[in-house]
Protein backbone atom coordinates (compact mmCIF):
# COMPACT_ATOMS: atom_id res chain seq x y z
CA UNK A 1 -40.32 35.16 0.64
CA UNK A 2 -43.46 33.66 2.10
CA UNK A 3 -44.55 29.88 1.58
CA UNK A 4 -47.69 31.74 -0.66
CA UNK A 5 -45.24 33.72 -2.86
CA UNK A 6 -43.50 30.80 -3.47
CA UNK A 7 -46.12 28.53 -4.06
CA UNK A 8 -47.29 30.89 -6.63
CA UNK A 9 -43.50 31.40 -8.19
CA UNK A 10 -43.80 27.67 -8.87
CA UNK A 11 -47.20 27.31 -10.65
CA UNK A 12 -45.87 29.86 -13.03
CA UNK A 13 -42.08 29.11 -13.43
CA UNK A 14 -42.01 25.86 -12.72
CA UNK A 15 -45.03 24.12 -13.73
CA UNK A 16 -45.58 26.57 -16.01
CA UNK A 17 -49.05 26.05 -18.08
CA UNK A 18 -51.09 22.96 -17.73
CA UNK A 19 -52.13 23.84 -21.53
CA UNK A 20 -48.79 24.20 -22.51
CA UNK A 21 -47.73 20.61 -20.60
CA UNK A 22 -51.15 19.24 -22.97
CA UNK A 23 -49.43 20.71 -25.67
CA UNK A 24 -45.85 19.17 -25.54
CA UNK A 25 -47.77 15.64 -24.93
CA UNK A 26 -49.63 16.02 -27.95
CA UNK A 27 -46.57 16.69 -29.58
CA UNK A 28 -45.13 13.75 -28.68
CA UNK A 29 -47.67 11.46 -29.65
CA UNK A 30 -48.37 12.90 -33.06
CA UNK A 31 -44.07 11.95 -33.52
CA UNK A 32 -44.36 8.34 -32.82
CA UNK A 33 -42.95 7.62 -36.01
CA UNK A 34 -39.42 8.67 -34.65
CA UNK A 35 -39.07 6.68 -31.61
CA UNK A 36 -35.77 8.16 -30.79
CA UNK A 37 -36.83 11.79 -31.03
CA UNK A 38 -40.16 10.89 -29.63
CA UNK A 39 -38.91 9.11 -26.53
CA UNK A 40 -36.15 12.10 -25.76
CA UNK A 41 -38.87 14.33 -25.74
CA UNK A 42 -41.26 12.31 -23.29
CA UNK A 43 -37.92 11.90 -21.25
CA UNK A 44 -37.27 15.34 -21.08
CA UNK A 45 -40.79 16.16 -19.92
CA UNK A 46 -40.77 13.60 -17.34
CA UNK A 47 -37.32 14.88 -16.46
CA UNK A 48 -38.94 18.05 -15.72
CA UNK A 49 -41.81 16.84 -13.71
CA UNK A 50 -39.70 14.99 -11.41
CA UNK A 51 -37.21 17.79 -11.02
CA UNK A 52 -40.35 19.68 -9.94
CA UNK A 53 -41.81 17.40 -7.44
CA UNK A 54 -38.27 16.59 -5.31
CA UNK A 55 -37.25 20.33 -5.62
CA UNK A 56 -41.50 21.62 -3.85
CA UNK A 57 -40.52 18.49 -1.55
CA UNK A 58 -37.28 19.88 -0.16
CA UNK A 59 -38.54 23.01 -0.16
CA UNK A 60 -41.72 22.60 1.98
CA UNK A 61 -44.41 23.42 -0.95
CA UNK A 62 -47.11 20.93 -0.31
CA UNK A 63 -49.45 22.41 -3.14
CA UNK A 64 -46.85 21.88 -6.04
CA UNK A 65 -46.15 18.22 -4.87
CA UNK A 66 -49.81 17.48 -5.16
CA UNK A 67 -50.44 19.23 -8.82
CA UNK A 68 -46.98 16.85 -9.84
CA UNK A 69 -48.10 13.52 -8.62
CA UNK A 70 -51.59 14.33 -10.56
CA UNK A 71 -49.45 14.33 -13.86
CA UNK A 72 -48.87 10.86 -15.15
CA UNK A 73 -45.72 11.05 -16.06
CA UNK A 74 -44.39 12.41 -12.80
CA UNK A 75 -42.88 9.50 -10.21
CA UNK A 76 -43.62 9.68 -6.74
CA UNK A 77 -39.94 7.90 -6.11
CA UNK A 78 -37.80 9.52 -8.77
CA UNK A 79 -34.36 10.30 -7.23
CA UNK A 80 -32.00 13.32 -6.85
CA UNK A 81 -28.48 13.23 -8.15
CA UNK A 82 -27.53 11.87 -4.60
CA UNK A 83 -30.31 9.19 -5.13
CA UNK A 84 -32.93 10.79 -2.75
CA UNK A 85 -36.14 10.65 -3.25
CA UNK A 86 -39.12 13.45 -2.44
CA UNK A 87 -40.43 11.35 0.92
CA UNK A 88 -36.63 11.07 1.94
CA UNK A 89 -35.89 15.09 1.40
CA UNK A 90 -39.09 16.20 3.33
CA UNK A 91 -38.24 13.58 6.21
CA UNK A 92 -34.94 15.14 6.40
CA UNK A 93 -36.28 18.83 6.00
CA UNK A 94 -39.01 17.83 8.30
CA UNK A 95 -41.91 19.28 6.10
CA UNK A 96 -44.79 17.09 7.70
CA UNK A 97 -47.24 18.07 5.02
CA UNK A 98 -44.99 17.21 2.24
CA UNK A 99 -45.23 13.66 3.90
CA UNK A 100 -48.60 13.29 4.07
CA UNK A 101 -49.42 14.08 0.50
CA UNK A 102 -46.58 11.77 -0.60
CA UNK A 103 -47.36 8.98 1.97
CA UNK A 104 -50.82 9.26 0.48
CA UNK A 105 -49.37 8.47 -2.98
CA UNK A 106 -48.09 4.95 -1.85
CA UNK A 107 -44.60 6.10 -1.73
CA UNK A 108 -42.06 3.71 -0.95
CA UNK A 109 -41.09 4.12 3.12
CA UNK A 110 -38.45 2.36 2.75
CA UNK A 111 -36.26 3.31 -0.26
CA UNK A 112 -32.78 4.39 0.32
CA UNK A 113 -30.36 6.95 -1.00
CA UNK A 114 -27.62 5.60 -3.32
CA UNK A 115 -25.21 7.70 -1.49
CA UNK A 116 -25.01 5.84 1.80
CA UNK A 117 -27.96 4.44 1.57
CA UNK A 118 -29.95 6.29 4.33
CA UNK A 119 -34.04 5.61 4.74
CA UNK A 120 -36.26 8.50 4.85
CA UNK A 121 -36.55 7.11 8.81
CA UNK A 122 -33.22 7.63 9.50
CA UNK A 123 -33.11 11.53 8.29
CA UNK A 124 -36.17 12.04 10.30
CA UNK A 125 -34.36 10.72 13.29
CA UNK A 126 -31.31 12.49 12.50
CA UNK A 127 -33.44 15.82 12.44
CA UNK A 128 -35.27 15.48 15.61
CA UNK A 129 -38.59 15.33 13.14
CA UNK A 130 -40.96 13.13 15.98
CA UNK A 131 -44.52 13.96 13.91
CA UNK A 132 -42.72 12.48 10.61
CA UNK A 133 -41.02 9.14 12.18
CA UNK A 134 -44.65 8.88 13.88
CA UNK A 135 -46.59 9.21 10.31
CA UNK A 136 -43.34 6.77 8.38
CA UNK A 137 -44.02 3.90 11.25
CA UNK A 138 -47.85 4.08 11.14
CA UNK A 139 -46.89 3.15 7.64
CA UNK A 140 -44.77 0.65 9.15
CA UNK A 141 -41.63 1.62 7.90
CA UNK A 142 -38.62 -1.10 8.99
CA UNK A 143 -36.76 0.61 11.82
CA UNK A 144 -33.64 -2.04 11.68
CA UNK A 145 -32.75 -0.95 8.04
CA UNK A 146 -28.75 -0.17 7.89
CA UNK A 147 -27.29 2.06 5.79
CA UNK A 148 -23.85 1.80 4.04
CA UNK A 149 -22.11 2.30 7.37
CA UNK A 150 -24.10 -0.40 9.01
CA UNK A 151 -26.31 2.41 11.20
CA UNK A 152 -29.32 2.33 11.93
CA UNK A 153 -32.38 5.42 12.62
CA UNK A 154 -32.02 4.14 16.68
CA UNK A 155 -27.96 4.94 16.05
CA UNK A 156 -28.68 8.68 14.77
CA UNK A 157 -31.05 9.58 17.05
CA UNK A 158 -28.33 8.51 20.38
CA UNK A 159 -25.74 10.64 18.66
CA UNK A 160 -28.18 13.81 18.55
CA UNK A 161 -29.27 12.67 22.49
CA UNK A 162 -32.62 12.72 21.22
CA UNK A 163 -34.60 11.50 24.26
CA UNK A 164 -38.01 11.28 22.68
CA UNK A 165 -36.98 10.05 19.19
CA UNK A 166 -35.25 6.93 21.11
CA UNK A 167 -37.87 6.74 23.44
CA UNK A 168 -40.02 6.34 20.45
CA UNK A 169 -37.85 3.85 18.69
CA UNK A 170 -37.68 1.54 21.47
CA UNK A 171 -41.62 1.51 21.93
CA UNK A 172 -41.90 0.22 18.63
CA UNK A 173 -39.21 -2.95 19.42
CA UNK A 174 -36.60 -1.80 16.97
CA UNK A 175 -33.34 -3.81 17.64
CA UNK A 176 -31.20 -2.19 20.52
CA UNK A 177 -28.04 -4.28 19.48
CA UNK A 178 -27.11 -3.40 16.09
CA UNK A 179 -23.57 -2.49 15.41
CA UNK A 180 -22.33 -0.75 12.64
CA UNK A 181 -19.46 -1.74 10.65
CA UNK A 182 -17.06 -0.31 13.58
CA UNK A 183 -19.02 -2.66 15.63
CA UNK A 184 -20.42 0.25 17.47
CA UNK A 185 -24.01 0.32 18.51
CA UNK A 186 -26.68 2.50 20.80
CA UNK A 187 -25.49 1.68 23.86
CA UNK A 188 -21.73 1.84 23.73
CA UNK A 189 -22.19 5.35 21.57
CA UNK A 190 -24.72 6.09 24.56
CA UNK A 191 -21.66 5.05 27.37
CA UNK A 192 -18.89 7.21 25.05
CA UNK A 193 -21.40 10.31 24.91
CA UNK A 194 -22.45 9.81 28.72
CA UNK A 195 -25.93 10.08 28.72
CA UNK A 196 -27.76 8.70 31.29
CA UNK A 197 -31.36 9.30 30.33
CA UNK A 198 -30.71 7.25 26.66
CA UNK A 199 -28.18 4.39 28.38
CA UNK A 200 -31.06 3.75 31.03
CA UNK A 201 -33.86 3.85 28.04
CA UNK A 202 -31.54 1.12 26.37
CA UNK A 203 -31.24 -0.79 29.56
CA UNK A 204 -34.69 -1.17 30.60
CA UNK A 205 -34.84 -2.77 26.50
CA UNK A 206 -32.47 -5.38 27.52
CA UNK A 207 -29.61 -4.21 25.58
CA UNK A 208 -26.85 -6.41 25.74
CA UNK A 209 -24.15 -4.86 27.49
CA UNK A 210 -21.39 -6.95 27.05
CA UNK A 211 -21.13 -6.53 22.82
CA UNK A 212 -17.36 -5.52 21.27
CA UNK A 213 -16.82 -3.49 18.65
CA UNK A 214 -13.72 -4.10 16.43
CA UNK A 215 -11.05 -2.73 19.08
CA UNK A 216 -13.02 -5.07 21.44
CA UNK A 217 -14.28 -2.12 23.57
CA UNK A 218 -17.77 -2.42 25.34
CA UNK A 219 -19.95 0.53 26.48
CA UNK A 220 -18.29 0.17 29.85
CA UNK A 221 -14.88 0.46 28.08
CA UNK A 222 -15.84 3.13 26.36
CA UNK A 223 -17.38 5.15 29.63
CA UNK A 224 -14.15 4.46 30.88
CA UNK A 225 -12.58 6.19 27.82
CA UNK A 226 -14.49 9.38 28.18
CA UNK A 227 -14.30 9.39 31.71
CA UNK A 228 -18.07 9.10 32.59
CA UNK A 229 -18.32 7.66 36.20
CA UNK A 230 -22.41 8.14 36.26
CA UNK A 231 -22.51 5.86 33.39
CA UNK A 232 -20.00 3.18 34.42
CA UNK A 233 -21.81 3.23 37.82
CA UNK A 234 -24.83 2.36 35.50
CA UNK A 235 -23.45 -0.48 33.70
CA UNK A 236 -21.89 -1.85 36.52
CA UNK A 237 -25.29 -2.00 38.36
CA UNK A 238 -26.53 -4.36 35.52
CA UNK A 239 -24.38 -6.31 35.53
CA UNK A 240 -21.91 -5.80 33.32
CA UNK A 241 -18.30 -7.87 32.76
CA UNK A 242 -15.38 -6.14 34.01
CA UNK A 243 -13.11 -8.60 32.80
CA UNK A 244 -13.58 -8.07 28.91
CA UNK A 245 -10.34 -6.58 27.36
CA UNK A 246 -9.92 -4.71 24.35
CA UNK A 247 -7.69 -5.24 21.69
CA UNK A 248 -4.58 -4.03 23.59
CA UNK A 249 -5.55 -5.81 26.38
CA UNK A 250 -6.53 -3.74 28.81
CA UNK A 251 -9.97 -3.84 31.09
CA UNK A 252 -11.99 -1.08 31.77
CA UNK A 253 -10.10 0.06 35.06
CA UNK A 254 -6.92 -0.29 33.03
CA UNK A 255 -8.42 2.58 30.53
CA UNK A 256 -9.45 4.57 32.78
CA UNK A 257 -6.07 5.13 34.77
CA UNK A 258 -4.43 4.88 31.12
CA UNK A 259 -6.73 8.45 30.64
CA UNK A 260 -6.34 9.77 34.04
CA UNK A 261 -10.31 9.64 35.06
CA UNK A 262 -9.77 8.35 38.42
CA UNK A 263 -13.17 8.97 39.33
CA UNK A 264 -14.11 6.22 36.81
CA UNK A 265 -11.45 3.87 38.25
CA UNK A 266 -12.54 4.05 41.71
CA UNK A 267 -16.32 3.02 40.59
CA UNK A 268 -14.88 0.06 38.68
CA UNK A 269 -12.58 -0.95 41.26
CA UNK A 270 -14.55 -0.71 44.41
CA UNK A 271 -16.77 -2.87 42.10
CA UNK A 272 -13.63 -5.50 41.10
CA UNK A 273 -12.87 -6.09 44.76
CA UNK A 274 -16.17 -6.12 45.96
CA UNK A 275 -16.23 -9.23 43.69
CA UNK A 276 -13.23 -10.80 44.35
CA UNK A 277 -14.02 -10.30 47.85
CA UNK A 278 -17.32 -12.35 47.67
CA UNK A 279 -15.67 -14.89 45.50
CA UNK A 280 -13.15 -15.80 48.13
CA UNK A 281 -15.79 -15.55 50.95
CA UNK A 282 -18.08 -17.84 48.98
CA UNK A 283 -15.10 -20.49 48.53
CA UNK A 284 -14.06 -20.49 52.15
CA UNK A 285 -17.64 -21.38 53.00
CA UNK A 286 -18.35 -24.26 50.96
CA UNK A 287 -15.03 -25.76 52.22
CA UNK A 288 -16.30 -25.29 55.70
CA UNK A 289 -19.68 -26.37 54.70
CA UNK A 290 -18.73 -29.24 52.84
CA UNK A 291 -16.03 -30.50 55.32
CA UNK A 292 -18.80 -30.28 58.27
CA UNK A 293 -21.89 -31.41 56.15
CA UNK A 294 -19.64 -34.27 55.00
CA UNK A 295 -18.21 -35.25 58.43
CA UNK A 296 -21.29 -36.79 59.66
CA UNK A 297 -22.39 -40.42 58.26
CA UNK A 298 -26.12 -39.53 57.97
CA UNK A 299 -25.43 -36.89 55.07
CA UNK A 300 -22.32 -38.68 53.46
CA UNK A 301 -24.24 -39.75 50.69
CA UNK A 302 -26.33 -36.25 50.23
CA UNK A 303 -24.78 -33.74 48.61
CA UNK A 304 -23.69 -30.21 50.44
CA UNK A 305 -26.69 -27.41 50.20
CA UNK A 306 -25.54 -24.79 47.37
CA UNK A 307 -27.77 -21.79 49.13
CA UNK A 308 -25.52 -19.60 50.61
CA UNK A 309 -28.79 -19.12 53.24
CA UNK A 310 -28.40 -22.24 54.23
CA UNK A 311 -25.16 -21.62 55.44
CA UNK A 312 -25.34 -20.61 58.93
CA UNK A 313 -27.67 -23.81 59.34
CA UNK A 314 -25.64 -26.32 58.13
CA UNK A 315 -22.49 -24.87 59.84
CA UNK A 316 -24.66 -24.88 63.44
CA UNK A 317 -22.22 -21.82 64.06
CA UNK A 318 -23.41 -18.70 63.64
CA UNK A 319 -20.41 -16.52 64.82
CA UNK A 320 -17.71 -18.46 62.91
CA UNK A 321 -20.49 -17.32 59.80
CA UNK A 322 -20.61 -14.12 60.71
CA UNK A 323 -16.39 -14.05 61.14
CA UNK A 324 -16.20 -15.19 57.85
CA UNK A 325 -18.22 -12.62 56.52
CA UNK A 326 -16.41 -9.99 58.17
CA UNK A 327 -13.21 -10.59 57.54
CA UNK A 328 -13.24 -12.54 54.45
């Protein structure tokens, strides 16, 4: 059926007469002297109106949402049986002109569901619907709303890998490090899925890398889990602790040989001796450097130089330096 045919099916079945809408009104008003019988009847009216406005909403049908919201006694935020309201059903259907006319209406962007309490943001994240989460933050919609399970519109749109919807998220400074109630947020859902293009978006926001969730794991942990050596690589570039544990105890390399991804465990490895290499290295040094810088009277009373470029100065060696470095 085409979007005229049903436009058409609703002015008659639906909406029925605007005469016959007069009628029942008049009705109602001429019974005021049973308030009981009087207010069922304006209920049921308004019942109907509503019904008609969320059902044109989900269904795309722009002209029947406009000829509802001119009635009086329709509400631009009346709810579903799942608590949804018309500007939350066309965000999640993605019916941009739906939007418009109900944006128009000073709808409330920010209403949620009462069945996990999900924003009308978060569905058009969810869907992929960029035009709609561009019209909801021009009305400047809060993108840091969480629903029931502590997520956020950022969370929905890393699970779909949703490039643009993030991309467009982030531009907008929503909060990078919100964790649900598992304690999972973007980034570690970003290191579990292994995608680079999102984890590097996240990065370049400052994400905080180093966040638990409830089993303690971290987005390295959890690249580790799922075997994703790109992405470890990644976190390990920035920085990252390699010594946070989970709850059983075990590090990041430890997971990864615990799932057989040895690809993962060389990258974090190679990494963990690299440091433990340049911690020893940087230990032997300031002994040397201290025991020579100290050895003279002149500098007794100045403390040793911290600058590691300063070493080969201070020392007055430059091969025993460059031994050091070598073998260390």
């Amino acid at each position: 059926m085409s979007k005229e045919e049903k436009e058409a099916e609703w002015k008659e079945d639906v909406l029925k007469d605007e005469s016959e809408v007069a009628d029942a009104l008049m009705e109602v008003g001429e019974e005021r002297k049973d308030g009981e019988k009087s207010g069922n009847e304006t209920e049921m009216i308004e019942n109907e109106w509503n019904r008609s406005l969320l059902i044109a909403a989900e269904t795309g049908i722009a002209l029947v949402v406009i000829e509802c919201l001119q009635n009086p006694l329709c509400h631009v935020d009346c709810r579903n049986e799942d608590g949804r309201t018309s500007l939350i059903l066309a965000s999640w259907k993605g019916h941009k002109e739906v939007v418009d006319v109900l944006l128009a209406h000073n709808c409330n962007v920010d209403i949620q569901d009462t069945a996990c309490g999900s924003t009308a943001v978060m569905f058009a994240a969810q869907g992929g619907h960029k035009d709609i989460l561009d019209r909801l933050i021009e009305h400047n919609c809060n993108l840091d709303i969480q629903n029931s399970m502590g997520r956020v519109a950022l969370f929905y749109a890393v699970w779909n890998y949703n490039k643009d919807i993030v991309a467009t998220l982030l531009s907008h400074n929503c909060n990078v490090d919100i964790q649900d109630n598992r304690g999972w947020n973007a980034i570690i859902l970003a290191g579990a899925n292994g995608n680079m293009d999102l984890a590097e978006l996240l990065i370049a926001r400052n994400c905080n890398l180093d966040l638990q969730d409830e089993h303690g794991e971290t987005a390295l942990i959890a690249a580790a889990h799922y075997g994703h050596a790109d992405i470890a690589a990644l976190f390990i570039n920035h920085k990252c602790n390699l010594e946070l544990k989970n709850m059983h105890g075990e590090t990041a390399d430890r997971v990864a040989t615990r799932y057989w991804h040895s690809g993962v465990y060389r990258v974090i490895t190679k990494q963990i001796y690299r440091n433990r290499r340049w911690k020893r290295r940087k230990a032997l040094m300031m002994v040397l450097v201290e025991n020579r810088y100290l050895s003279s009277s002149t500098n007794a009373h100045i403390p040793p130089p911290t600058d590691p470029l300063r070493f080969e100065k201070v020392l007055g060696d430059a091969f025993l330096v460059r031994h050091i470095i070598r073998f260390v």
